[in-house]
Protein backbone atom coordinates (compact mmCIF):
# COMPACT_ATOMS: atom_id res chain seq x y z
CA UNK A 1 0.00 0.00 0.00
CA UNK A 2 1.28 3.27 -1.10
CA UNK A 3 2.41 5.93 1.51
CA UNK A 4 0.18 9.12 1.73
CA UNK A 5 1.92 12.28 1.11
CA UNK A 6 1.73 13.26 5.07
CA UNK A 7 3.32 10.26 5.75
CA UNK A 8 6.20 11.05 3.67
CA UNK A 9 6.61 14.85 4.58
CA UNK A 10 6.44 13.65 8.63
CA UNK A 11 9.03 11.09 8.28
CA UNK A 12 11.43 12.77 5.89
CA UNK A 13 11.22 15.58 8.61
CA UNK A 14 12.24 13.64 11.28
CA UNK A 15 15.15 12.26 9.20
CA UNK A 16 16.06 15.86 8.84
CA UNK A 17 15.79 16.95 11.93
CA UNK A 18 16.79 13.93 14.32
CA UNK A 19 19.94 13.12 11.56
CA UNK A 20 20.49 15.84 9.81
CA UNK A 21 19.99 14.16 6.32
CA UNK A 22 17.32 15.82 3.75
CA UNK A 23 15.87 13.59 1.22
CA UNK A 24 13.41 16.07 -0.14
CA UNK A 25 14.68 16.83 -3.09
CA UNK A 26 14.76 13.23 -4.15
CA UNK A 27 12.77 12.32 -7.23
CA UNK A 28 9.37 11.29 -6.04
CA UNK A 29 8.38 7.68 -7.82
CA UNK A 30 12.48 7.15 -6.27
CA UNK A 31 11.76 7.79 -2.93
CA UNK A 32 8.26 6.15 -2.52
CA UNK A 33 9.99 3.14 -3.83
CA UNK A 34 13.12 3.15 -1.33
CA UNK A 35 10.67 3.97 1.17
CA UNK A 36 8.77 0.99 0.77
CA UNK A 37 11.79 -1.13 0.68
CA UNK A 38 13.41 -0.17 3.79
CA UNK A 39 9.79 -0.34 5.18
CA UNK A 40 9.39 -4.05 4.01
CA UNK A 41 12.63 -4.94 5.23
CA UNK A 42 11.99 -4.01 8.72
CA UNK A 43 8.13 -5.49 8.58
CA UNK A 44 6.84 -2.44 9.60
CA UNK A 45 3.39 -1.71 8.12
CA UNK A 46 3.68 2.42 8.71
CA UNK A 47 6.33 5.17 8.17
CA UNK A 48 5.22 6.37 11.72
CA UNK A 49 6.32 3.25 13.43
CA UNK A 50 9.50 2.89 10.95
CA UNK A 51 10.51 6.67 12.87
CA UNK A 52 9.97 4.99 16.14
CA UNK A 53 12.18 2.61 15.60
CA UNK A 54 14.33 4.52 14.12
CA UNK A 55 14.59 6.89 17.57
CA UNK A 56 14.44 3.72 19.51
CA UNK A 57 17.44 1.55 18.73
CA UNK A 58 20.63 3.53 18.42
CA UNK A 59 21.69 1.16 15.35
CA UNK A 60 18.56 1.59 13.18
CA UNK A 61 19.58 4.61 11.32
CA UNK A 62 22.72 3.29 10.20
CA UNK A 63 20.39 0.35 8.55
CA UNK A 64 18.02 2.64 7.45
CA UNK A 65 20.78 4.83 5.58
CA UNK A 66 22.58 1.79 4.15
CA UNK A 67 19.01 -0.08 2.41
CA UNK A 68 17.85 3.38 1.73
CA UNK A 69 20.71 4.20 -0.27
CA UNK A 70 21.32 3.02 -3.75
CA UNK A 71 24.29 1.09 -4.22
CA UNK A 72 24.27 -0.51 -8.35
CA UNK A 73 27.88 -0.53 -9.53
CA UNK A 74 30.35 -2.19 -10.99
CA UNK A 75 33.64 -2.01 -12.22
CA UNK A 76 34.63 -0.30 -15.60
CA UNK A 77 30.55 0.46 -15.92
CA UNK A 78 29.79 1.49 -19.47
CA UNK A 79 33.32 0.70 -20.83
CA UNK A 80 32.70 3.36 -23.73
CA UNK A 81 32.89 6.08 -20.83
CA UNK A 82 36.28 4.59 -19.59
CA UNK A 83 37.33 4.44 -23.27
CA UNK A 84 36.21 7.84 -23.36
CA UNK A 85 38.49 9.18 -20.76
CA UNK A 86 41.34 7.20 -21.42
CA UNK A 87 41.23 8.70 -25.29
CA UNK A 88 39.93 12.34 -24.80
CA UNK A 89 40.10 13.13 -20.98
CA UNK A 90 43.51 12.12 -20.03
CA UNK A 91 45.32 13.87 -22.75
CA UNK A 92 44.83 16.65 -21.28
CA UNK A 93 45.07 15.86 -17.56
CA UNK A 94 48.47 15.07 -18.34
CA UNK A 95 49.29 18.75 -18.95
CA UNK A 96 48.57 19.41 -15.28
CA UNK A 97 51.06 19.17 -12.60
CA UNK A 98 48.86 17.59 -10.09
CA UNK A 99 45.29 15.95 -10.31
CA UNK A 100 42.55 15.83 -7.60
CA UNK A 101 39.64 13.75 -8.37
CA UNK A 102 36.60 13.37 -6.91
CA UNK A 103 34.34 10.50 -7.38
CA UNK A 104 30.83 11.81 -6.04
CA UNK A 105 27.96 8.82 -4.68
CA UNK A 106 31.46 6.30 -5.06
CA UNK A 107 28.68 3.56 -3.73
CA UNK A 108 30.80 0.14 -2.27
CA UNK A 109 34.27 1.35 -4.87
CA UNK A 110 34.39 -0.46 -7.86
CA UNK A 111 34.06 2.20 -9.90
CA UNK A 112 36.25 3.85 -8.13
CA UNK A 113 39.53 1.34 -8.40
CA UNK A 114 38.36 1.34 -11.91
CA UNK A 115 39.47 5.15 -12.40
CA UNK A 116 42.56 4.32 -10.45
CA UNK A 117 43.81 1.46 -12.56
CA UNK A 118 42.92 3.32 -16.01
CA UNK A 119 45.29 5.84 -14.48
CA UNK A 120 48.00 3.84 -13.49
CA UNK A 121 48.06 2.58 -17.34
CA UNK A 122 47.78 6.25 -18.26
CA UNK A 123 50.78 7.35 -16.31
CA UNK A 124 48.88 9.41 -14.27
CA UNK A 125 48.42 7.54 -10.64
CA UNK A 126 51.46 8.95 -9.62
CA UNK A 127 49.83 12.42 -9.48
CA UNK A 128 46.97 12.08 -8.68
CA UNK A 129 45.17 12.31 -5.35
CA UNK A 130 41.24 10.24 -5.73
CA UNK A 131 38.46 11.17 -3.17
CA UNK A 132 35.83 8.97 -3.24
CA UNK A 133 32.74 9.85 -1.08
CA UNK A 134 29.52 8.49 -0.76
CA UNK A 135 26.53 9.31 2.21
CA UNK A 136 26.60 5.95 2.89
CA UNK A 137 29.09 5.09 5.82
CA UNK A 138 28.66 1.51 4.75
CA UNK A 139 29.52 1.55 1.66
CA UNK A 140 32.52 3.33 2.73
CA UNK A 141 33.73 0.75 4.74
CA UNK A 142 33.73 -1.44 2.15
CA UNK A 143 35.32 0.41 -0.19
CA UNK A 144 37.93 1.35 1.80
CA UNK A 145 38.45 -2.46 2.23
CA UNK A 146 39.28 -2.80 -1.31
CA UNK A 147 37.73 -6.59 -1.69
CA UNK A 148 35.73 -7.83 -4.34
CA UNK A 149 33.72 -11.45 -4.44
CA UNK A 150 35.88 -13.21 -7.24
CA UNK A 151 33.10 -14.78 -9.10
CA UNK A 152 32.24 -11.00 -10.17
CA UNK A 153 35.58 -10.68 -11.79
CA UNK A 154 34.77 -12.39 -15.14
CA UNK A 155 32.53 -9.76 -16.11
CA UNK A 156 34.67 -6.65 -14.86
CA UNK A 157 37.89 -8.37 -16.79
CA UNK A 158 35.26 -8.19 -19.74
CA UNK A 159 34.24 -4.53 -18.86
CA UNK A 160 38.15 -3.71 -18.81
CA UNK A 161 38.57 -5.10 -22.10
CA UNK A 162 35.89 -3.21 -23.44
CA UNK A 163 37.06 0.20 -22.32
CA UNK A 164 40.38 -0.53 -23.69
CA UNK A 165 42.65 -2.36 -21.32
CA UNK A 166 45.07 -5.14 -22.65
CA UNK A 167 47.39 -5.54 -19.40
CA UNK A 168 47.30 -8.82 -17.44
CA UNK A 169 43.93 -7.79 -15.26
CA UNK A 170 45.45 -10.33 -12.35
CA UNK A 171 48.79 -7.67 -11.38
CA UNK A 172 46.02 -5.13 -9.77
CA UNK A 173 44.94 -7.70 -7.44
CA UNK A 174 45.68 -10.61 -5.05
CA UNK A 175 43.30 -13.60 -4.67
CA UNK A 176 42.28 -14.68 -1.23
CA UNK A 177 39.60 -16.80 0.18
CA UNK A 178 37.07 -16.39 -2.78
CA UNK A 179 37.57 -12.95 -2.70
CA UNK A 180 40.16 -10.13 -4.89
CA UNK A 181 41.95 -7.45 -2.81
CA UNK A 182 43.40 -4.59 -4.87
CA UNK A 183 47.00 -3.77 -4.79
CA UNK A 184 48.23 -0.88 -2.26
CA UNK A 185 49.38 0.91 -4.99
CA UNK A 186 45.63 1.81 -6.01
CA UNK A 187 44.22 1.58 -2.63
CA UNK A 188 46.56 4.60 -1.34
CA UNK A 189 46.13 7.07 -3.73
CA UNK A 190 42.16 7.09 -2.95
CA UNK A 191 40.83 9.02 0.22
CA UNK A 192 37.38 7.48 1.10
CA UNK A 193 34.76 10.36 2.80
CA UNK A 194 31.66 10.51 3.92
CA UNK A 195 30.17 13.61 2.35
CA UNK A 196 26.56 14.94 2.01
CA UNK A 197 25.85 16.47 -2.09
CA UNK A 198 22.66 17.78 0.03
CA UNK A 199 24.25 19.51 2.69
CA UNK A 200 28.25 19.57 2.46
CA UNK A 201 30.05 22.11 0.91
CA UNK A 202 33.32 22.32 -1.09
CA UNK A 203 36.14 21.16 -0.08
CA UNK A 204 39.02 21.29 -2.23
CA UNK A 205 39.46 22.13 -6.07
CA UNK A 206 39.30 19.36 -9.04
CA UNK A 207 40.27 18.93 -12.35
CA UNK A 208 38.14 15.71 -12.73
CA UNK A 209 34.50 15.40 -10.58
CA UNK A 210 32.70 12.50 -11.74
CA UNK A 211 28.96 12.25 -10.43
CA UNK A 212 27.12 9.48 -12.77
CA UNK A 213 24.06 7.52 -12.28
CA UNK A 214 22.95 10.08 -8.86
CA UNK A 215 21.07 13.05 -10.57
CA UNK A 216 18.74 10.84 -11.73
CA UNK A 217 17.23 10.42 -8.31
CA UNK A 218 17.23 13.92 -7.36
CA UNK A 219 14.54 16.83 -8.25
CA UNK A 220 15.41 19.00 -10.69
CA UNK A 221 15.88 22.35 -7.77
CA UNK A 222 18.30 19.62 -6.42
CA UNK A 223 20.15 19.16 -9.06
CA UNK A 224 20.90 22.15 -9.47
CA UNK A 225 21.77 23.15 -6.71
CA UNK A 226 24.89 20.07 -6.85
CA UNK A 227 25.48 21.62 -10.17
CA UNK A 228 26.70 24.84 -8.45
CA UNK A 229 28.58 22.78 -6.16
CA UNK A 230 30.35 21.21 -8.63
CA UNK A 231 31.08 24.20 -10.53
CA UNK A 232 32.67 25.93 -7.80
CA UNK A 233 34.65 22.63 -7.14
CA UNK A 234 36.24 22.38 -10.44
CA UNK A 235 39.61 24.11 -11.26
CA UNK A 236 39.27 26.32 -14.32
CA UNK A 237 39.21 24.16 -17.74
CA UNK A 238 38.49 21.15 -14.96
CA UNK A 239 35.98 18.13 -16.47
CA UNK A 240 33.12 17.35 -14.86
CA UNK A 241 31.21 13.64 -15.93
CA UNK A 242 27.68 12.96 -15.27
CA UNK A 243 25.67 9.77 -16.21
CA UNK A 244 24.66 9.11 -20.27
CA UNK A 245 20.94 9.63 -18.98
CA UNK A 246 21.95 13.10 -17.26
CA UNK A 247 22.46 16.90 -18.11
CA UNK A 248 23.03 20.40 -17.45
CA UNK A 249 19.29 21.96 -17.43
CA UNK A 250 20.10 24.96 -16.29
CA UNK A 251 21.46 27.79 -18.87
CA UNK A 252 23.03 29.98 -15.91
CA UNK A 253 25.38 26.80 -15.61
CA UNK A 254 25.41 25.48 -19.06
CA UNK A 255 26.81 29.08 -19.59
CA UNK A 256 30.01 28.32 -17.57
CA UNK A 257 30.66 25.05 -19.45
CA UNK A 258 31.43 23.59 -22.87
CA UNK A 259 30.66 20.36 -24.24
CA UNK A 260 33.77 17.66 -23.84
CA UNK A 261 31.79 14.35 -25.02
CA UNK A 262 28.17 14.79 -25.88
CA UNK A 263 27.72 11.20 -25.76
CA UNK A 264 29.49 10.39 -22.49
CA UNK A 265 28.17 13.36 -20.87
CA UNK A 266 31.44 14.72 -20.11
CA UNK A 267 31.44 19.11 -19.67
CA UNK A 268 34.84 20.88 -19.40
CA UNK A 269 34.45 24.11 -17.06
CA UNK A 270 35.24 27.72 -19.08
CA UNK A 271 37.98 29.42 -17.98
């Protein structure tokens, strides 16, 4: 049974003001859906007893953040957009002395260690600082761990060949127990935050910000207002990636960008 409207608006403001997290600029069919996950997960029939226990066990949130959050990824996802930087985007990067990244909504990291090992084969690692944030402290965690289930490496070897790799996929990890740890060499170039597109500000300058597959769950007021965080992120002439099924709407930011890669959805900032 779908939630009423009242519903929603009580319980998102109690997640705002007991947590501190604002979900209401989320797209709407999204967060109906999400909500009635999380609320068939926890067999609770209302959104007003989902708050109470919420408020009642100190561990519930945490739960509550990491099923409410979308977490689809994988490595080297849409290869074309790794061939894509590894052909157009890295060119130029390579012209820079030093290159921050930052991989906004990083979900669990595969995508992530993706962008680290096309780098590595670019020549670039070396300078290059990665910060991967999500709002998800869980998926953190597990990024940070740097482990991936084997069986799942079939298809990202296939992704990698896709976007262009030819190395031996098998020197960027070790094997363990069923599962594929990725070399240190990756894992410390990439800072792993926690960081709110909502409510957290800037807080250092880019030449790279990739942010795919996340607008698409977020109002269009919303988006914008990430745009502008973005914007004020990047370094002059800095790139800035969204997903193929997102854009810049608005004209007073289109204005401070120019097209990169229509089809990859890749916008270089104006100096």
């Amino acid at each position: 049974m779908p939630f009423s409207i009242p519903q929603v608006h009580a319980f998102l403001n109690l997640v705002r003001e007991k947590w501190g997290y604002d979900f209401s600029g989320y797209a709407e069919a999204s967060l109906h859906r999400r909500l009635r996950r999380v609320a068939e997960l926890a067999h609770t029939p209302s959104l007003e007893k989902l708050g109470k226990r919420l408020q009642s066990d100190p561990h519930a949130f945490n739960w509550f953040l990491e099923n409410f959050t979308v977490n689809v990824t994988e490595m080297f996802r849409d290869p074309e957009f790794y061939a894509c930087l590894r052909k157009q985007i890295f060119p130029v990067l390579e012209t820079f002395p030093h290159i921050n990244i930052w991989h906004a909504g990083c979900s669990t990291g595969e995508e992530v260690y993706s962008m680290a090992i096309l780098l590595q084969e670019s020549g670039l690692l070396s300078r290059c600082r990665i910060y991967a944030t999500d709002l998800n402290p869980a998926n953190l965690e597990k990024a940070r761990a740097g482990i991936v289930a084997t069986p799942m490496l079939k298809e990202y070897i296939q992704n990698y060949r896709l976007s262009g790799g030819v190395e031996d996929f098998t020197q960027y990890y070790t094997a363990l127990y069923g599962n594929a740890i990725f070399q240190k060499e990756l894992r410390e170039k990439i800072t792993f935050l926690q960081h709110n597109l909502v409510a957290d500000g800037v807080f250092n300058e880019f030449q790279l910000i990739i942010c795919r597959n996340v607008f698409i769950y977020f109002k269009r007021n919303l988006q914008e207002q990430v745009l502008g965080l973005f914007t004020e992120s990047l370094a002059p002439l800095g790139f800035l990636a969204l997903g193929t099924k997102e854009s810049i709407l608005s004209a007073r930011i289109q204005a401070r960008f120019e097209v990169a890669s229509r089809p990859m959805k890749i916008y270089r900032k104006k100096y």
